[in-house]
N, C-alpha and C. Protein backbone atom coordinates (compact mmCIF):
# COMPACT_ATOMS: atom_id res chain seq x y z
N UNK A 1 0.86 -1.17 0.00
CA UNK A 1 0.00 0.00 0.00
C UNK A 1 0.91 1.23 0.00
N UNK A 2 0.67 2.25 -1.04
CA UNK A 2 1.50 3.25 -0.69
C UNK A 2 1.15 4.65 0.34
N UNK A 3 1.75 5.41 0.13
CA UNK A 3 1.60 6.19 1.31
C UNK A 3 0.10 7.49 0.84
N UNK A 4 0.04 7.28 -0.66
CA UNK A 4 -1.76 8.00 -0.96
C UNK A 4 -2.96 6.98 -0.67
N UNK A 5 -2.34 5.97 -1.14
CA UNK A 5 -3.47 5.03 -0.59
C UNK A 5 -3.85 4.91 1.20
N UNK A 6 -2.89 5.15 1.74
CA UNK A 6 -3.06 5.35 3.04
C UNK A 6 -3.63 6.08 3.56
N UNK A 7 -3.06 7.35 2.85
CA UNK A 7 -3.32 8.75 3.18
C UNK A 7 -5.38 8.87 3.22
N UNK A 8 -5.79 8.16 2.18
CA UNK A 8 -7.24 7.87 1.65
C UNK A 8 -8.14 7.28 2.62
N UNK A 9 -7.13 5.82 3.03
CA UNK A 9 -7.67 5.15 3.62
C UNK A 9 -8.04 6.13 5.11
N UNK A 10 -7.37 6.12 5.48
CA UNK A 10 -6.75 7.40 7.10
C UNK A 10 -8.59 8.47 6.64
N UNK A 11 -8.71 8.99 6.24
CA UNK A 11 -9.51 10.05 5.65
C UNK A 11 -10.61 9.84 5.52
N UNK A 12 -10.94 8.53 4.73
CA UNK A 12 -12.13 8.36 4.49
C UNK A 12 -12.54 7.63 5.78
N UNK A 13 -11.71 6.85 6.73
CA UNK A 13 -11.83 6.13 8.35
C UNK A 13 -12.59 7.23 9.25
N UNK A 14 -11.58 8.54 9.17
CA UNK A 14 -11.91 9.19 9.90
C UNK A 14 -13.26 9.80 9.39
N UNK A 15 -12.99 10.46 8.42
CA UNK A 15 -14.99 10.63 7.96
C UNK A 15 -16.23 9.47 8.69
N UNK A 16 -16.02 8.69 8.07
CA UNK A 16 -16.80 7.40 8.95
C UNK A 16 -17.10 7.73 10.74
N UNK A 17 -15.95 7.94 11.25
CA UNK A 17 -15.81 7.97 12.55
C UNK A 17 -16.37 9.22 13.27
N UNK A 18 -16.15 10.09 12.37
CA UNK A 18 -16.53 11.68 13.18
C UNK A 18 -18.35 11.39 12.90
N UNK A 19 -18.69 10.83 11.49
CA UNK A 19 -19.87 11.19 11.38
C UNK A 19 -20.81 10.16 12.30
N UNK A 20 -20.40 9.05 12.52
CA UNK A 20 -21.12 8.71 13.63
C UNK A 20 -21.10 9.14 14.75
N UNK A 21 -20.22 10.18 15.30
CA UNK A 21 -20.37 10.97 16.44
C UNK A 21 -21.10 12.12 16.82
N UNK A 22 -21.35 12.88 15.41
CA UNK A 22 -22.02 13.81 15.74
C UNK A 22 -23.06 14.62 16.18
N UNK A 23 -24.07 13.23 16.80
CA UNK A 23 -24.56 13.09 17.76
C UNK A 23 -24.28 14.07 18.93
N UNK A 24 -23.06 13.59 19.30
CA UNK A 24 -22.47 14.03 20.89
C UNK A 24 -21.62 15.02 21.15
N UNK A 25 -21.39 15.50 19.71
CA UNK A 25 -21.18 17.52 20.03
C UNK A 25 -20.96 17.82 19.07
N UNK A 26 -21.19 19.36 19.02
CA UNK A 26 -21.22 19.95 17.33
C UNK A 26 -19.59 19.77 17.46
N UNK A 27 -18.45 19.84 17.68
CA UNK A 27 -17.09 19.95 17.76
C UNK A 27 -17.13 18.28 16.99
N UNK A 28 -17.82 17.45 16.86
CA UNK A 28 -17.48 16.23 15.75
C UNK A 28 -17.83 16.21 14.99
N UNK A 29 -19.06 17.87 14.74
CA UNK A 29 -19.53 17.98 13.07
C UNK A 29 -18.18 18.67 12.42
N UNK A 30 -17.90 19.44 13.43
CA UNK A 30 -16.71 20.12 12.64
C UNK A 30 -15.57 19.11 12.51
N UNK A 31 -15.14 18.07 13.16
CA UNK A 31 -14.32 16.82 13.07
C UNK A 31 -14.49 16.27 11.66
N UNK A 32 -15.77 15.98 11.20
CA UNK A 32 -15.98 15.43 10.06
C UNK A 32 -15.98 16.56 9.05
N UNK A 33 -16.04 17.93 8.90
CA UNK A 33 -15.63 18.82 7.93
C UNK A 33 -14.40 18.61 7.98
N UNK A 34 -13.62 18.60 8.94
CA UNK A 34 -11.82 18.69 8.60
C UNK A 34 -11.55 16.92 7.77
N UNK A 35 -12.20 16.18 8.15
CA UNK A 35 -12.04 14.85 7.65
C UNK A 35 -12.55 14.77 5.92
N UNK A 36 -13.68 15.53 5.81
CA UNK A 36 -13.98 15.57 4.40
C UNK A 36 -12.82 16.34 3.72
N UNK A 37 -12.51 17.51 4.19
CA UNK A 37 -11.12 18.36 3.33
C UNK A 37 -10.15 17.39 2.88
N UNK A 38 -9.86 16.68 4.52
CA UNK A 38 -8.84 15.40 3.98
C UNK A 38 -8.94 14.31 2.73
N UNK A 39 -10.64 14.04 2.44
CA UNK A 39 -10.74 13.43 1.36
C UNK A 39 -10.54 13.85 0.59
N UNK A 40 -10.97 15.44 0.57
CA UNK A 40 -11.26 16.15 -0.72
C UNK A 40 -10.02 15.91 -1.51
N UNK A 41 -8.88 15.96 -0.59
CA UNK A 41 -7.69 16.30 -0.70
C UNK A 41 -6.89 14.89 -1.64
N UNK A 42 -7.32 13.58 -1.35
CA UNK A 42 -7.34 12.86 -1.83
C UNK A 42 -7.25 12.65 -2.75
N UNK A 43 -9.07 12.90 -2.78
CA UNK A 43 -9.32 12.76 -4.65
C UNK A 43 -8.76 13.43 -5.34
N UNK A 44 -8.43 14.75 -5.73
CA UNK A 44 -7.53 15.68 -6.30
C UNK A 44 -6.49 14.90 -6.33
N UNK A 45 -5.95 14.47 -5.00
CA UNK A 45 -4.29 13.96 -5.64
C UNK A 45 -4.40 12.88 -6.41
N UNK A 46 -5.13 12.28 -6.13
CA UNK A 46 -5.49 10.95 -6.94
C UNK A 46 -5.92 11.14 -8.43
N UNK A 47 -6.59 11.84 -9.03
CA UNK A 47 -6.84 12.79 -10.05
C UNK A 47 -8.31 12.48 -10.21
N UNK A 48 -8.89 11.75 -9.49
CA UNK A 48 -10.32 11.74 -9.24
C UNK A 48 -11.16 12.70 -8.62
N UNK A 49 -11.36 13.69 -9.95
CA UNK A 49 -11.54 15.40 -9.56
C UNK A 49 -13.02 15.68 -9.31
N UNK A 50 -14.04 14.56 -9.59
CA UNK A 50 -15.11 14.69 -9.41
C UNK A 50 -15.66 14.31 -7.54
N UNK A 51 -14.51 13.40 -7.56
CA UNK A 51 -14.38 12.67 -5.44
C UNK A 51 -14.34 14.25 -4.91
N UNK A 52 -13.17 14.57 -5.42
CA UNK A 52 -12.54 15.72 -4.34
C UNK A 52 -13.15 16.89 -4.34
N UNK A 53 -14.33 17.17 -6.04
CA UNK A 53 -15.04 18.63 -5.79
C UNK A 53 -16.48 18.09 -5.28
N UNK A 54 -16.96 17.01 -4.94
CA UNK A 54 -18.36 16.94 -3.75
C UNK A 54 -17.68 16.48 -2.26
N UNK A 55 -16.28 16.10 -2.21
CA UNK A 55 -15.82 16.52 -1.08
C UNK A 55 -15.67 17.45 -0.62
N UNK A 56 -15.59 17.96 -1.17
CA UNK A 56 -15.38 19.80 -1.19
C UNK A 56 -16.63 20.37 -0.82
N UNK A 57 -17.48 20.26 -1.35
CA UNK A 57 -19.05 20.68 -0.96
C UNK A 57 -19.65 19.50 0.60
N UNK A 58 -19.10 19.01 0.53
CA UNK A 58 -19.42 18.65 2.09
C UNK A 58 -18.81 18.77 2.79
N UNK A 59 -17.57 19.67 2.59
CA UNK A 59 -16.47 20.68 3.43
C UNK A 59 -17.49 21.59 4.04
N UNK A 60 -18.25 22.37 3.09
CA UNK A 60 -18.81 23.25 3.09
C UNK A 60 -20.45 23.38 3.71
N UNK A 61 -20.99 22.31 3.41
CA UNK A 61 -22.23 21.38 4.27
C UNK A 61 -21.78 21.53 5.94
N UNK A 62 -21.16 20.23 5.81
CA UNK A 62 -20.75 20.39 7.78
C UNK A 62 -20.39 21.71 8.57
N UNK A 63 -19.71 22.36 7.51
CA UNK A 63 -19.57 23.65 8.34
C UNK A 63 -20.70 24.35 8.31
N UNK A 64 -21.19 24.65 7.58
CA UNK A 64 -22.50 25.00 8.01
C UNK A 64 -23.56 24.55 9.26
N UNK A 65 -23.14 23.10 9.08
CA UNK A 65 -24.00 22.43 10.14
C UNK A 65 -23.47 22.71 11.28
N UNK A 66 -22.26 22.92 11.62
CA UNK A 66 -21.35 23.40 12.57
C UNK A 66 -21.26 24.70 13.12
N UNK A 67 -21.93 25.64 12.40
CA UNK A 67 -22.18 27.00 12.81
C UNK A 67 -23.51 27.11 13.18
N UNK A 68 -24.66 26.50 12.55
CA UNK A 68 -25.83 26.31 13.42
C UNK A 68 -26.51 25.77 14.15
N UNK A 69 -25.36 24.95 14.46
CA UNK A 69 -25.61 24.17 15.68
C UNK A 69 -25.62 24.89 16.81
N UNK A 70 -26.54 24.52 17.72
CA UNK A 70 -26.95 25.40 19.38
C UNK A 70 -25.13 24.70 19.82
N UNK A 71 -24.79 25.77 20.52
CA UNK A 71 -23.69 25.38 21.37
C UNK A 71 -24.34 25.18 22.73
């Protein structure tokens, strides 16, 4: 496995992980926005430009969800 494939794997784990948390505080909606960037980030390197620009828009989703969330 090389170190993008990792990098992917790592990213898309953590997406998985934050979004079942976010439940239990807006601070893991924003967990899973920084985790989507990481994909986004991915796909681009990977040259799978269509992954990384609706990663990108659910960069932009969670944070939203993350700012209107009641603190």
């Amino acid at each position: 496995m090389d170190a993008l494939t990792l990098f992917g794997l790592v990213a898309v784990s953590l997406m998985l992980l934050f979004y079942t948390l976010e439940h239990r505080s807006r601070w893991y909606v924003l967990a899973f926005s920084g985790a989507c960037a990481l994909s986004s980030a991915y796909g681009f390197l990977q040259g799978a430009w269509p992954l990384g620009a609706v990663e990108a828009i659910w960069v932009l989703v969670a944070l939203r969800r993350w700012w209107v969330t009641p603190r």
